[in-house]
C-alpha atoms as a PDB file:
ATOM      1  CA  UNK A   1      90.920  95.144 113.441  1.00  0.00           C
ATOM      2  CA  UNK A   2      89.277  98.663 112.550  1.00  0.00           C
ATOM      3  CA  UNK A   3      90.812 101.087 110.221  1.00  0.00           C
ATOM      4  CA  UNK A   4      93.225 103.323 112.141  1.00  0.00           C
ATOM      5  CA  UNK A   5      94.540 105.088 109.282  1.00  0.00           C
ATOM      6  CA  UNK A   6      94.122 106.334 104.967  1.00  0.00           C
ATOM      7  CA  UNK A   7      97.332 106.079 102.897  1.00  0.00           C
ATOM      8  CA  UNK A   8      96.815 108.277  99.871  1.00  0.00           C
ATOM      9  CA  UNK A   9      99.598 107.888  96.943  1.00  0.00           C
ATOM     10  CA  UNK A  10     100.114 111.129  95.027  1.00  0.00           C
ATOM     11  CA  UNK A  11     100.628 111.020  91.318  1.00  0.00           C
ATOM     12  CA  UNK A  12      97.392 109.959  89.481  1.00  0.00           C
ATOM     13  CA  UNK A  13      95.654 109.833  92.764  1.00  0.00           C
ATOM     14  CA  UNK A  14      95.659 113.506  93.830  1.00  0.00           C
ATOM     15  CA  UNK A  15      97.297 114.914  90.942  1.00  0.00           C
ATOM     16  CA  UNK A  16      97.357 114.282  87.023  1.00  0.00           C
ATOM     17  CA  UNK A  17     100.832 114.150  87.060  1.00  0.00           C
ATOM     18  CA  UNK A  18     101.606 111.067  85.052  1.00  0.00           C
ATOM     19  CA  UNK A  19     101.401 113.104  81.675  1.00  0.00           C
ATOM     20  CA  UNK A  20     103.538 115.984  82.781  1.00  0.00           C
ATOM     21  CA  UNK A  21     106.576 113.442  84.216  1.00  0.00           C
ATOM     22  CA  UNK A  22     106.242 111.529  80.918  1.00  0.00           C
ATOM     23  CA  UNK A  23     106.434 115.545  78.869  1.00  0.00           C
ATOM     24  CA  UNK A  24     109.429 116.181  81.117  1.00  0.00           C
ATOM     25  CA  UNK A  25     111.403 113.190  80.502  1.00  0.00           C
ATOM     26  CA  UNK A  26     110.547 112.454  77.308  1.00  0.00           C
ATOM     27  CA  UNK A  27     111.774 116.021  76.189  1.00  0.00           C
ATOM     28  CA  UNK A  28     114.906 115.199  78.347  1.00  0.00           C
ATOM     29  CA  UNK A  29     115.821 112.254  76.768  1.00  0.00           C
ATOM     30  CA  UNK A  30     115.190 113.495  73.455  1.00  0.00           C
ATOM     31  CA  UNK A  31     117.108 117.211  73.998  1.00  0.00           C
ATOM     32  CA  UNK A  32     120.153 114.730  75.292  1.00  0.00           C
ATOM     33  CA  UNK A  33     120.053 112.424  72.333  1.00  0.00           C
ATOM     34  CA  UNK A  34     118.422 109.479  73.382  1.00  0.00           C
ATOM     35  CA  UNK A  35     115.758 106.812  72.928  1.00  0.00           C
ATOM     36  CA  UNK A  36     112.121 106.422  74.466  1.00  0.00           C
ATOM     37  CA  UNK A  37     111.846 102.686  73.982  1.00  0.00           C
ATOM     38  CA  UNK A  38     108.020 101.637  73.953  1.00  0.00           C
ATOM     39  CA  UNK A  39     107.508 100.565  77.970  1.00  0.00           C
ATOM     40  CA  UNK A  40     109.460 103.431  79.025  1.00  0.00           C
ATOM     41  CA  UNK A  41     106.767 104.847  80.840  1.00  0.00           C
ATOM     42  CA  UNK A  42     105.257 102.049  82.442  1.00  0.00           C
ATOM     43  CA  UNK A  43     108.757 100.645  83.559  1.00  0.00           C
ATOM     44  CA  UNK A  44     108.871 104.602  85.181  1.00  0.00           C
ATOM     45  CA  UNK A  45     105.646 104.383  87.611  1.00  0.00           C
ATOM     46  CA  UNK A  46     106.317 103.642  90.608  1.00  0.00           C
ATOM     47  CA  UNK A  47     109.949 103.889  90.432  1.00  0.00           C
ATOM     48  CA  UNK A  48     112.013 105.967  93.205  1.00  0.00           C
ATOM     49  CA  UNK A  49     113.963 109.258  91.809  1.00  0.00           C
ATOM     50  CA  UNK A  50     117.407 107.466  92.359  1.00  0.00           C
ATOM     51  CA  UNK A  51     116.032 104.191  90.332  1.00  0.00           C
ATOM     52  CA  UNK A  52     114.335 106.197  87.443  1.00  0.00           C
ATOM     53  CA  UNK A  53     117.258 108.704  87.143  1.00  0.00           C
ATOM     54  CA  UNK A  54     119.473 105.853  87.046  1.00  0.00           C
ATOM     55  CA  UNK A  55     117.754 103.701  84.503  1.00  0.00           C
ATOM     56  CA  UNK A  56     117.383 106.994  82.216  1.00  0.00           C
ATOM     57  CA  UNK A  57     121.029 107.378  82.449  1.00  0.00           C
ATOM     58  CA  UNK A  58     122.413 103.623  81.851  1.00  0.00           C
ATOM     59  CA  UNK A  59     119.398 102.836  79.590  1.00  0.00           C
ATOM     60  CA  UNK A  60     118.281 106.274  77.627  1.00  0.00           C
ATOM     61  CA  UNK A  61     120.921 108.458  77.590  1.00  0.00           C
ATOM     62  CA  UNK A  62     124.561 108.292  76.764  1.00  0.00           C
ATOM     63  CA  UNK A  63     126.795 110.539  78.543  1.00  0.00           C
ATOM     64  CA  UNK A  64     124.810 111.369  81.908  1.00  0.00           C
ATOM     65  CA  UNK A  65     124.841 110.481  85.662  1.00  0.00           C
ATOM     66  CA  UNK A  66     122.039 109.391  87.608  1.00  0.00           C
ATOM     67  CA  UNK A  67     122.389 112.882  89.618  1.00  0.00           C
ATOM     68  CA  UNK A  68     122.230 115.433  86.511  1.00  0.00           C
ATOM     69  CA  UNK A  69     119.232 113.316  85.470  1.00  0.00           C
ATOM     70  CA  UNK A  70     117.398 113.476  88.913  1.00  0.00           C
ATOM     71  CA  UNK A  71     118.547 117.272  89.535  1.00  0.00           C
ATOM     72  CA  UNK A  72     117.197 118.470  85.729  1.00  0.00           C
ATOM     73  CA  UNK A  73     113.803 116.184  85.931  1.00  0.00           C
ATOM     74  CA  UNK A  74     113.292 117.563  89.268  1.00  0.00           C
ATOM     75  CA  UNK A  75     113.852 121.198  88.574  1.00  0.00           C
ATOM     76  CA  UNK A  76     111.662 121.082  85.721  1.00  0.00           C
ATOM     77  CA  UNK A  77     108.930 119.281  87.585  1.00  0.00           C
ATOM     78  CA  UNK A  78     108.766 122.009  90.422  1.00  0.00           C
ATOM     79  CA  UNK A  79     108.585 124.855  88.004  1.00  0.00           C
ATOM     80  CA  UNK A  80     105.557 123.175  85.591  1.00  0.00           C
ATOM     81  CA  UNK A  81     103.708 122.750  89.401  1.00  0.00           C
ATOM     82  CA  UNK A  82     104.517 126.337  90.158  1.00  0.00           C
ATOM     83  CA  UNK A  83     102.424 127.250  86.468  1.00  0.00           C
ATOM     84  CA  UNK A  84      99.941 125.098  87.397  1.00  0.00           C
ATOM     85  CA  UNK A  85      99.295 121.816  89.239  1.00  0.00           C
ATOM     86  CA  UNK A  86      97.159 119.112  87.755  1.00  0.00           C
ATOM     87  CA  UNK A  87      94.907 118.697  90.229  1.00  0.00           C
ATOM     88  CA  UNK A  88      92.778 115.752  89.991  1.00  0.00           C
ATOM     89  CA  UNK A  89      88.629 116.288  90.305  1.00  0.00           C
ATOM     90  CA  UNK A  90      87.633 115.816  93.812  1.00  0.00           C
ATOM     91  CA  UNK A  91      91.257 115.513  95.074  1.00  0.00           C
ATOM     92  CA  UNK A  92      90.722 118.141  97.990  1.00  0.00           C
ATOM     93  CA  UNK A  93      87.686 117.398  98.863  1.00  0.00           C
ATOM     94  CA  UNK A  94      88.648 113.483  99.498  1.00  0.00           C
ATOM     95  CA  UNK A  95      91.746 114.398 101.191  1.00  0.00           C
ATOM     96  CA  UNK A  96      89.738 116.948 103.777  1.00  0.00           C
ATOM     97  CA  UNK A  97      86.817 114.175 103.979  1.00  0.00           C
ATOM     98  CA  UNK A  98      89.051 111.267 105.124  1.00  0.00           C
ATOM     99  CA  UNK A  99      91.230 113.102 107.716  1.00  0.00           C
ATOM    100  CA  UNK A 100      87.932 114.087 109.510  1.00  0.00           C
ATOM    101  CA  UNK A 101      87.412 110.607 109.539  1.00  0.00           C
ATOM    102  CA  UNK A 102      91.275 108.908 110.160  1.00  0.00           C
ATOM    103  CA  UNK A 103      94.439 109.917 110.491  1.00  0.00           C
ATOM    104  CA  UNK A 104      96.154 110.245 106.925  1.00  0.00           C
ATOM    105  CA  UNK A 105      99.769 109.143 105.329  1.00  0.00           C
ATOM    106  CA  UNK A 106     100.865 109.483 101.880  1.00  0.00           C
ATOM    107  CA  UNK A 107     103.220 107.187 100.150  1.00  0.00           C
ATOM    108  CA  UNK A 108     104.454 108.335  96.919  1.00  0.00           C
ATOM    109  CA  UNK A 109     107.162 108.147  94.260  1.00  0.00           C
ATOM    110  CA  UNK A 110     107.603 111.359  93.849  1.00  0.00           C
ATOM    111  CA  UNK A 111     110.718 113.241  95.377  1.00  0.00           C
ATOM    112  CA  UNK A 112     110.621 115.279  98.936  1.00  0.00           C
ATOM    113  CA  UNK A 113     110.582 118.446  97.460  1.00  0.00           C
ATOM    114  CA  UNK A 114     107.687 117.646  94.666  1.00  0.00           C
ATOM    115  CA  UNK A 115     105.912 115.932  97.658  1.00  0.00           C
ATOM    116  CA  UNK A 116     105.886 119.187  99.927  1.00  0.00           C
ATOM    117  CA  UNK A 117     105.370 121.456  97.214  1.00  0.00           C
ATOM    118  CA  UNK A 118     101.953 119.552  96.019  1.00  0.00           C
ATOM    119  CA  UNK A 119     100.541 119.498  99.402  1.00  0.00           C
ATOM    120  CA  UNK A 120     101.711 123.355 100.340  1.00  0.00           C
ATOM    121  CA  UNK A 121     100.084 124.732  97.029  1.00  0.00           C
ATOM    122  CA  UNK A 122      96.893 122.304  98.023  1.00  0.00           C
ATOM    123  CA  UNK A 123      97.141 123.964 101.685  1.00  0.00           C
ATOM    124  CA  UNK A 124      96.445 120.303 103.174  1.00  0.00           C
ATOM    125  CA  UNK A 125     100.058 119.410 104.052  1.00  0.00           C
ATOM    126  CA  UNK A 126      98.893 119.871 108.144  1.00  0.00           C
ATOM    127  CA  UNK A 127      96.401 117.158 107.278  1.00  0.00           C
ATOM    128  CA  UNK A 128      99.052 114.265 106.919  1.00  0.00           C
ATOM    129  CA  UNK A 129     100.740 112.988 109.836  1.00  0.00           C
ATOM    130  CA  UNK A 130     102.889 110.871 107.969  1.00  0.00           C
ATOM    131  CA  UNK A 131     104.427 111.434 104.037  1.00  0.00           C
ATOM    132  CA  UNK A 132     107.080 108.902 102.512  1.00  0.00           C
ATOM    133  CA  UNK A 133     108.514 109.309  99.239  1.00  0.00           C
ATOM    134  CA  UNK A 134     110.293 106.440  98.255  1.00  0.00           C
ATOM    135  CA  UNK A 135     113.546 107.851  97.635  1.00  0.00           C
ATOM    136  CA  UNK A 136     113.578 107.691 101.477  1.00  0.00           C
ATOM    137  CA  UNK A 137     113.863 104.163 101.791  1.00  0.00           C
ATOM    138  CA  UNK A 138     115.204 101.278 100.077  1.00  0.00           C
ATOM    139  CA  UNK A 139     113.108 100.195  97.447  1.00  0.00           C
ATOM    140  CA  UNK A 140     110.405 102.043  95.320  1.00  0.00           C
ATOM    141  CA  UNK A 141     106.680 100.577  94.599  1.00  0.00           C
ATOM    142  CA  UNK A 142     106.262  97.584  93.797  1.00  0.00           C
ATOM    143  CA  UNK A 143     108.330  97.093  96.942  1.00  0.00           C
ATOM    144  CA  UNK A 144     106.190  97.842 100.157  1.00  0.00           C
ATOM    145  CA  UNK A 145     108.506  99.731 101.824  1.00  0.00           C
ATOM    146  CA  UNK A 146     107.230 102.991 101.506  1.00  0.00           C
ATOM    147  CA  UNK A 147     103.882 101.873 102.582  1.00  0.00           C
ATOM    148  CA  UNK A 148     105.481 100.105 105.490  1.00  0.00           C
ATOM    149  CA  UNK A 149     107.156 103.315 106.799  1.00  0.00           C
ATOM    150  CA  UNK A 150     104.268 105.470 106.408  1.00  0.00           C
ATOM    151  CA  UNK A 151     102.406 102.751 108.646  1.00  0.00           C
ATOM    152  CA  UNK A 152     105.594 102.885 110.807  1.00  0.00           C
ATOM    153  CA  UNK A 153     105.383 106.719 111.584  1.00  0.00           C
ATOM    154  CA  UNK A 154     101.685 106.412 112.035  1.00  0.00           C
ATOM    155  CA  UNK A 155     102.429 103.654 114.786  1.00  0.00           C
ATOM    156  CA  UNK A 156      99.696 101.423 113.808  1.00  0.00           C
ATOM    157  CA  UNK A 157      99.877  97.858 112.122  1.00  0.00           C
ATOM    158  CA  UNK A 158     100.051  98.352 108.465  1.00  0.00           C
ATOM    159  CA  UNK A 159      97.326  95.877 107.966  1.00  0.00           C
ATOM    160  CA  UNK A 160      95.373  98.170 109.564  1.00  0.00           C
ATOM    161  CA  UNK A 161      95.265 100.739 107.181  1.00  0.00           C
ATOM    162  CA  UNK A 162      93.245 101.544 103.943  1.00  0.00           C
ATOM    163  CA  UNK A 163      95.587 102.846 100.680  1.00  0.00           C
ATOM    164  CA  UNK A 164      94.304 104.601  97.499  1.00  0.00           C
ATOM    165  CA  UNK A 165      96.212 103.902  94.421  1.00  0.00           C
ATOM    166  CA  UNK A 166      96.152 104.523  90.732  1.00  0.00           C
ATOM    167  CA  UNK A 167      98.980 102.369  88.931  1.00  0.00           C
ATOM    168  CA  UNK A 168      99.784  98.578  89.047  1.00  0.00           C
ATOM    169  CA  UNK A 169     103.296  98.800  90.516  1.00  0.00           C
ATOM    170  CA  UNK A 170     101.528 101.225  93.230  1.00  0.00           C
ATOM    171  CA  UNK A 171      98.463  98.570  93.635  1.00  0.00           C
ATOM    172  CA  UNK A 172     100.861  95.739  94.052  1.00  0.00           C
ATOM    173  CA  UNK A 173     103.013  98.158  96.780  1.00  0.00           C
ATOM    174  CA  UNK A 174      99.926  98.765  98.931  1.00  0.00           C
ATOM    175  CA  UNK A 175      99.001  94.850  98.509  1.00  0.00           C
ATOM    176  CA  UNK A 176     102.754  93.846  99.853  1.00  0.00           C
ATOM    177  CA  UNK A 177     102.554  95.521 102.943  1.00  0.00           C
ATOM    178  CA  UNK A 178      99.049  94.030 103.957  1.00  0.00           C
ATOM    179  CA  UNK A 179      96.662  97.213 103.335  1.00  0.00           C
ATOM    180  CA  UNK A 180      93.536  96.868 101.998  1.00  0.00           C
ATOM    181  CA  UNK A 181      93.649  98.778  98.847  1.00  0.00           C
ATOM    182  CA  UNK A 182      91.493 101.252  97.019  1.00  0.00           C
ATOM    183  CA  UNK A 183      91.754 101.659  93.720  1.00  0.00           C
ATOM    184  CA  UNK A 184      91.563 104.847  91.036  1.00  0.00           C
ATOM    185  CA  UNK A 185      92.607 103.724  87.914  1.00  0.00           C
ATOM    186  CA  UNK A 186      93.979 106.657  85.393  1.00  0.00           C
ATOM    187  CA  UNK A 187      91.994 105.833  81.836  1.00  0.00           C
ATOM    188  CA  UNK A 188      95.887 106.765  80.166  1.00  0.00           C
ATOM    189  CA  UNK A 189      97.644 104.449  82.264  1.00  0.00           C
ATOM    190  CA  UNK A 190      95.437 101.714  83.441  1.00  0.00           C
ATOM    191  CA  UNK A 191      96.729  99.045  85.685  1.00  0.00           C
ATOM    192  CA  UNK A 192      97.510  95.496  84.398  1.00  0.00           C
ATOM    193  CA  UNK A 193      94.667  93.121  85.390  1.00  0.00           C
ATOM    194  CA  UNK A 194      96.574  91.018  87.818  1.00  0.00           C
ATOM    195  CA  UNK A 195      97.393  94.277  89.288  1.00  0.00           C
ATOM    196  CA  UNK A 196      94.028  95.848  89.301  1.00  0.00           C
ATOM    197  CA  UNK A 197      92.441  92.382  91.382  1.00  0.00           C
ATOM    198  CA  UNK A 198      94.315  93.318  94.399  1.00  0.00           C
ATOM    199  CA  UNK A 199      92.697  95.967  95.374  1.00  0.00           C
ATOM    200  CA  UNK A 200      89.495  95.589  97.568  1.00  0.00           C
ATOM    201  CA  UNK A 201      86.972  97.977  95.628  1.00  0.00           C
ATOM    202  CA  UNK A 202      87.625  99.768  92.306  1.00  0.00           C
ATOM    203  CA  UNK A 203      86.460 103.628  92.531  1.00  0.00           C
ATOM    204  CA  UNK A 204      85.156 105.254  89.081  1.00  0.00           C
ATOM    205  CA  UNK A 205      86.694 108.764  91.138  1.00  0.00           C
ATOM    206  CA  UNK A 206      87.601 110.277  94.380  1.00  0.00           C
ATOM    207  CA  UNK A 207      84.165 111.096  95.425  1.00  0.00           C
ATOM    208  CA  UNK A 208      83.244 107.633  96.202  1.00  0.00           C
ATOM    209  CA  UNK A 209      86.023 107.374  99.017  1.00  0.00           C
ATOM    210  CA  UNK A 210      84.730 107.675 101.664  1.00  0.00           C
ATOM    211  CA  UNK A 211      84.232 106.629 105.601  1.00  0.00           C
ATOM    212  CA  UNK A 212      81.167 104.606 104.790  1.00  0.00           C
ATOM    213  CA  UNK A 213      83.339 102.815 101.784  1.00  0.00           C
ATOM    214  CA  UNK A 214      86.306 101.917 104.082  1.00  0.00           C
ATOM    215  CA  UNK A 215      84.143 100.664 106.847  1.00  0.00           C
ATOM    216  CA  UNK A 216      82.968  98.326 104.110  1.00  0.00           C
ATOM    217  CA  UNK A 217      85.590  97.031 102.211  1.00  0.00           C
ATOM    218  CA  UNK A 218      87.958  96.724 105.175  1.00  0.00           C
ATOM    219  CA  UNK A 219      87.374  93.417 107.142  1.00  0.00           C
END
C-alpha cells in the first residue's frame, strides 16, 4: 500500500531536548535528596509523564508523589523552551518538506503542554493533523500505542505510514505498530543495536528525509 501519512516523534528528532530533560531532572532529584543511578536516563526515554514521574518518585526520591514530580519537571521544562528551544538542524525545514508531500502526525513522550508549546514557537503546529503524547493513552514507547492513535486520528492503516525516530524504546514503538521506520540516531544517546535494525533506513540528519526516501524504503 502507498504511504498515506509521516509520523514525526519530537524529542531528539525535532528538538535536542534529551540533554535539557536529563539537566532538569537530574537537578530535581539531586535538590530533593536523591540518587541518579547509572541507567537512569535511558530507563527515562520513551517513558510517558505519569510513568517517569512515578518511577522518580518510588525509585529516586524519598518523600514525593508522582504529581509534584510531573507538575515541577514540567514547569521547568516550559520555561527553559520559553529561553530557548533546542532546535535540531534541519528540523523545520523537514517538517515543512514532508507535509507538502503527506499528511503529518507526531507521536511523542513529551507532555500536551510541552508538545503544543514546541510546535507554536516552531509556527508549524497547523501542519500536523494528528499529535499524541503518550500520557494520552495507556502505555508509553516501547508500547505502540501512541503510534497507533496517531494512525487512528489520521484514519489510515498504521502500516501505512512512515515514522522518524531517534531512541531505541521510540524505534521499537514505531516497529510495534507496523510503520516502517526512519531512523535519526542522537550521537549522546544512541539506540541499542537490536533497536537500531528495525528501522528501514538510518539517516546521518533530517535533510535526507525526504519524499523520494519514503517512496523507497516503504514497500
Amino acid at each position: 500500500m502507498p504511504v498515506q501519512a509521516i509520523v514525526f516523534d519530537l524529542d531528539g528528532v525535532l528538538i535536542d531536548s534529551e540533554p535539557v530533560w536529563e539537566d532538569v531532572r537530574r537537578a530535581y532529584v539531586a535538590e530533593h535528596g536523591g540518587r541518579w543511578l547509572p541507567d537512569t536516563q535511558d530507563r527515562l526515554m520513551g517513558m510517558s509523564t505519569l510513568e517517569w514521574a512515578a518511577y522518580i518518585a518510588n525509585d529516586l526520591v524519598d518523600g514525593v508523589t508522582s504529581e509534584d514530580v510531573a507538575y515541577e519537571v514540567v514547569d521547568r521544562m516550559s520555561q527553559r523552551y520559553q529561553d530557548g528551544l533546542p532546535l535540531l538542524p534541519g528540523a523545520e525545514a523537514a517538517v515543512r518538506r514532508m507535509a507538502e508531500y503527506r499528511p503529518l502526525g507526531l507521536s511523542s513522550s513529551s507532555p500536551r503542554a510541552l508538545i503544543d508549546l514546541v510546535l507554536g514557537q516552531l509556527r508549524v503546529d497547523g501542519l500536523f493533523r494528528a499529535t499524541v503524547s503518550t500520557e494520552e493513552v495507556d502505555r508509553g514507547k516501547p508500547a505502540p500505542d501512541g503510534y497507533l492513535t496517531v494512525a487512528a486520528q489520521l484514519d489510515v492503516p498504521a502500516r501505512t505510514c512512515v515514522a522518524i525516530e531517534d531512541s531505541a524504546n521510540g524505534l521499537r514503538s514505531a516497529h510495534a505498530a507496523e510503520m516502517t521506520v526512519i531512523a535519526v540516531p542522537r550521537p549522546a544517546h544512541p539506540p541499542a543495536d537490536d533497536a537500531l535494525a528495525l528501522a528501514a533506513h538510518i539517516a546521518d540528519d533530517l535533510d535526507e528525509i525526504t519524499p523520494e526516501l519514503v517512496e523507497v524504503i516503504h514497500r
